[in-house]
Each structure stands twice: as C-alpha cells, then as structure tokens.
C-alpha atoms as a PDB file:
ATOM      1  CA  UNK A   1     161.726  89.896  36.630  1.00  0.00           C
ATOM      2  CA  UNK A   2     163.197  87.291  39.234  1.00  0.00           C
ATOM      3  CA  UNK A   3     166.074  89.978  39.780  1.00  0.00           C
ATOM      4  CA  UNK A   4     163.772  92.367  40.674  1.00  0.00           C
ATOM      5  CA  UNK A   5     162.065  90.474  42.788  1.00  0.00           C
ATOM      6  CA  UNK A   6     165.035  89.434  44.827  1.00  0.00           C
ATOM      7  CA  UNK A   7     166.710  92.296  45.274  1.00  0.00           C
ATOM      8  CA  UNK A   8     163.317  93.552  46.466  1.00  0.00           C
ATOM      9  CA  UNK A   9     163.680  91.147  48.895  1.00  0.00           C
ATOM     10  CA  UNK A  10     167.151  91.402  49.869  1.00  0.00           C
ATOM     11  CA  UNK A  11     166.647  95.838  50.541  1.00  0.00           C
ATOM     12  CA  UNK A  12     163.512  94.986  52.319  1.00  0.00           C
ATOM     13  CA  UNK A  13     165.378  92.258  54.850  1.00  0.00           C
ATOM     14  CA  UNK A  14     168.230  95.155  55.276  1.00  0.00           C
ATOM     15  CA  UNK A  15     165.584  97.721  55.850  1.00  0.00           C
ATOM     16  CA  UNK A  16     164.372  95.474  58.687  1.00  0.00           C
ATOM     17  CA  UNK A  17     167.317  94.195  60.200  1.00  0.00           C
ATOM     18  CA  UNK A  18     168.245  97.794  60.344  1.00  0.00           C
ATOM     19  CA  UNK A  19     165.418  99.023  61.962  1.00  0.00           C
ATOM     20  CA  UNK A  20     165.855  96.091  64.774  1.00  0.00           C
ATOM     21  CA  UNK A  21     169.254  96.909  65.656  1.00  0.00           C
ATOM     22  CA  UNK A  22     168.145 100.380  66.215  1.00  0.00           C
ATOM     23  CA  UNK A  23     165.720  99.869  68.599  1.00  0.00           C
ATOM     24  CA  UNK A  24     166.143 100.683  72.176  1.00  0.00           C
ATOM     25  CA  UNK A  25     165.565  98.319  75.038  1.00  0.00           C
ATOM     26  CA  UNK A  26     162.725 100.146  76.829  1.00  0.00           C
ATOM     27  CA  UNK A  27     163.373 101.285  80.332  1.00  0.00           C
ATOM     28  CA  UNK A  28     161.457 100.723  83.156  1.00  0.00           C
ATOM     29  CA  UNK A  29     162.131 102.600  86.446  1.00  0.00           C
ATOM     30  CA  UNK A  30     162.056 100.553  89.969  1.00  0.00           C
ATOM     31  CA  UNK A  31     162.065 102.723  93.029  1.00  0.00           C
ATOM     32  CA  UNK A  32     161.482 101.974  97.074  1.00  0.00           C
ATOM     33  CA  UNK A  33     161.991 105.225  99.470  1.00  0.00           C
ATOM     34  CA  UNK A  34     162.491 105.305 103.504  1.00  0.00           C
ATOM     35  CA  UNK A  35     158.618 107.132 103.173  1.00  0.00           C
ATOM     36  CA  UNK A  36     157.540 103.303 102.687  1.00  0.00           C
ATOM     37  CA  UNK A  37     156.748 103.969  99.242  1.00  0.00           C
ATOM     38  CA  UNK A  38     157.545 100.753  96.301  1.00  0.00           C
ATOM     39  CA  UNK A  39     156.738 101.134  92.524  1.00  0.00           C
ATOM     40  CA  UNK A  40     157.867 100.001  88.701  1.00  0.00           C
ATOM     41  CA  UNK A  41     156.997 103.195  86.386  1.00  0.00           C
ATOM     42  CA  UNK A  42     157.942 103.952  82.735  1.00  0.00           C
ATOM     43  CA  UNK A  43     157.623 107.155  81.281  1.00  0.00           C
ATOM     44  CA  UNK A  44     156.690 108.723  84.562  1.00  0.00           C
ATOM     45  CA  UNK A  45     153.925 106.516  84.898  1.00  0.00           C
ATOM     46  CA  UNK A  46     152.719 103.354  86.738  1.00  0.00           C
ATOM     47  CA  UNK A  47     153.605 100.520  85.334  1.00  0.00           C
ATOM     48  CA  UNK A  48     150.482  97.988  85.005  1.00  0.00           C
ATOM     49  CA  UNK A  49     150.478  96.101  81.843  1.00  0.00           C
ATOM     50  CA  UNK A  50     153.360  95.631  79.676  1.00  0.00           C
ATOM     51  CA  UNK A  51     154.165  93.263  76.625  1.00  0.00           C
ATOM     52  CA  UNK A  52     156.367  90.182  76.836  1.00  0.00           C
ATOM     53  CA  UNK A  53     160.272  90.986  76.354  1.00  0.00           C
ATOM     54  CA  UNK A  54     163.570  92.493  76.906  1.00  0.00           C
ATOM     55  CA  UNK A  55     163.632  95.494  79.107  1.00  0.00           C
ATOM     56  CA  UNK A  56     166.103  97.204  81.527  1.00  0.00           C
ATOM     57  CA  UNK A  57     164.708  97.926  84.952  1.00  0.00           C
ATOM     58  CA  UNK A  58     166.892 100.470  86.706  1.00  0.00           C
ATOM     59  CA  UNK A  59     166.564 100.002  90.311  1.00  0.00           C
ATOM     60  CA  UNK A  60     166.994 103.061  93.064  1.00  0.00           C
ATOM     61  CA  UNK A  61     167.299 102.055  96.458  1.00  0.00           C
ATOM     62  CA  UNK A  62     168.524 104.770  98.776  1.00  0.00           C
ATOM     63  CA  UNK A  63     167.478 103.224 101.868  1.00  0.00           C
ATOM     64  CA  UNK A  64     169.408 101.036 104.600  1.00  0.00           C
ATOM     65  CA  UNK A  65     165.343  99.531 105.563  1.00  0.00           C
ATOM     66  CA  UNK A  66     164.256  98.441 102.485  1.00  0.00           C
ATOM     67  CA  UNK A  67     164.987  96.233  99.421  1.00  0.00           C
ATOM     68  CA  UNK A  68     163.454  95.801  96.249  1.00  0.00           C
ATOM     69  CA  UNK A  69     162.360  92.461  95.506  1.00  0.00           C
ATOM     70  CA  UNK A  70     160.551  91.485  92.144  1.00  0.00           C
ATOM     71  CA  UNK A  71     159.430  87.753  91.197  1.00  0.00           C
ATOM     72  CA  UNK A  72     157.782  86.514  88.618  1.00  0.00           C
ATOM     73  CA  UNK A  73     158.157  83.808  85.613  1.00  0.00           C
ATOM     74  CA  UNK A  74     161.542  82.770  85.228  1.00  0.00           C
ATOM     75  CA  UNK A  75     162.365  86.326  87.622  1.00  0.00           C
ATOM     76  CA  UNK A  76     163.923  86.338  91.012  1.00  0.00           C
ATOM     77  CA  UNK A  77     166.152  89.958  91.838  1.00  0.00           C
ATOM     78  CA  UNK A  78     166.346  92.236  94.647  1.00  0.00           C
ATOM     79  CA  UNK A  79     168.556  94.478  96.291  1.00  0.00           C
ATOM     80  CA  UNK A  80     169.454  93.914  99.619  1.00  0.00           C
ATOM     81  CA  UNK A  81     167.882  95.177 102.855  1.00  0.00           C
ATOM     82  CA  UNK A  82     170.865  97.397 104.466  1.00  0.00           C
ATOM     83  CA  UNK A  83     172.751  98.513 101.062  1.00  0.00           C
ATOM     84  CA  UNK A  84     171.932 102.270  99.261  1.00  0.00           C
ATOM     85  CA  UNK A  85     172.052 101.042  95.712  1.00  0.00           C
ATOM     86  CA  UNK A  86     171.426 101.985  92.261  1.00  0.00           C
ATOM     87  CA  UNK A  87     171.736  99.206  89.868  1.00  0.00           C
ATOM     88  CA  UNK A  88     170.544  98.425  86.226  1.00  0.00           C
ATOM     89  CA  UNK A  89     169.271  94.435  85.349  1.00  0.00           C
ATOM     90  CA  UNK A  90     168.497  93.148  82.179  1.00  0.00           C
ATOM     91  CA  UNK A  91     165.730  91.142  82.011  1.00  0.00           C
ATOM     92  CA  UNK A  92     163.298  89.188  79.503  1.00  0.00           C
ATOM     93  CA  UNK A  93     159.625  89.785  80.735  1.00  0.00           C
ATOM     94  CA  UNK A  94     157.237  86.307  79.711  1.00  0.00           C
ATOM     95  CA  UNK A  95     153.772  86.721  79.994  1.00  0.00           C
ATOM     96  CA  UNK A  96     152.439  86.568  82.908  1.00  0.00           C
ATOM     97  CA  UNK A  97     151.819  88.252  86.525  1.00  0.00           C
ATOM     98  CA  UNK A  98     155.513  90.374  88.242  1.00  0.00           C
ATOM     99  CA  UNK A  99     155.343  90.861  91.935  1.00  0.00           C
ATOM    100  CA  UNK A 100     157.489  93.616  93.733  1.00  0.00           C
ATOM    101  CA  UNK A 101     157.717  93.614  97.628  1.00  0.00           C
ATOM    102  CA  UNK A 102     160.140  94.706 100.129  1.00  0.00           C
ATOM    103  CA  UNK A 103     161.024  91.851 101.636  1.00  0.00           C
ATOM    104  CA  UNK A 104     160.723  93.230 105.276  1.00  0.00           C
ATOM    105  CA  UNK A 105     157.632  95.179 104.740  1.00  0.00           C
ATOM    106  CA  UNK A 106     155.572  93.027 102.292  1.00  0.00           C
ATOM    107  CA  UNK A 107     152.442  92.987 103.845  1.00  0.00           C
ATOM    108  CA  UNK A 108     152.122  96.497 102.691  1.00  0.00           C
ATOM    109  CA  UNK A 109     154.888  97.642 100.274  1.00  0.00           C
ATOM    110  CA  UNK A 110     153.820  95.281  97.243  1.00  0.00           C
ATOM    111  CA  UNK A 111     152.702  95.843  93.804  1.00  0.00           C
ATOM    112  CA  UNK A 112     152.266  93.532  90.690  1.00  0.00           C
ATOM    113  CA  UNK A 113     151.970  94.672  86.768  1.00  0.00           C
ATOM    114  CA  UNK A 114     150.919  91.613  84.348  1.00  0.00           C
ATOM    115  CA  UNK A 115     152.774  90.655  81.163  1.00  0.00           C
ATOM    116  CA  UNK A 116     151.335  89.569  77.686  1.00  0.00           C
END
C-alpha cells in the first residue's frame, strides 16, 4: 500500500510540474498615441485590477512627443520622449497600486490599475 501511495504522489507532482511549465506568461498591452491617448489593456480590454505576478507588458510607442512611463512597487520603466519604439519588459507585478503617465503630459495622460 505505501507503493501505491507514493507513486500516487510522485504522477501527481509530474502532473503539476507539467502543467506549470506550460503556462504562458500573460500579456498585457501598453500603448500611448500622438491623439494624447495612454492605456495598459489585456485581452482588448482596460486593464484595472490584476493579480500579483509575472507578466510581459508589450509597450507601443509610435510617437516622437510622448513616452510611456509606469511606476509602481519595486517598478520604474519607460520609453523615452523622442524615440518610436516597440519594446517587450518582463516584469513581476506585487500587490499594490501601478501608475502610467507620459512624462511630459502627466497632468492628463495618466492611469493606474491596482495589484493583489
């Protein structure tokens, strides 16, 4: 019965550790545009609540006015104000609050999505 019992255990650790290395690191889609709009979306939509961990936020900035600029714990990235990039960052979300701005326009191209 104890060899049962462990080599229950043993397929059900594979099963799991299978299953983890198969999962995809969710995307999440960053975007600023010369019409003065900013936003974080996934799946199309707005992002406004996510939970903690890994993610890949792929970052489109076609304009030479703004930059995209996120903070928040542990988080510090942006593009810079001048360059047309497109660039994909890794990053470990902790709970808490993320603030996006463009730098030179952050009185009123902001937007914040909270972490738990």
């Amino acid at each position: 019965m104890k060899r049962i019992c462990t080599f229950a255990a043993v397929v059900t650790a594979a099963a799991v550790a299978a299953g983890s290395a198969g999962a995809a690191t969710p995307t999440l889609k960053a975007f600023v545009t010369d019409s003065f709009k900013i936003g974080v979306t996934q799946g199309g939509k707005p992002v406004k609540s996510l939970k903690a961990g890994k993610y890949k936020i792929v970052v489109d900035d076609p304009s030479t006015t703004h930059n995209f600029h996120i903070t928040g714990p542990g988080l510090n990235k942006k593009t810079s104000v001048g360059d047309k990039v497109k660039v994909t960052w890794t990053v470990t979300l902790k709970k808490g609050t993320y603030k996006f701005v463009c730098d030179p326009h952050a009185s009123f191209m902001k937007g914040s999505f909270t972490v738990k």
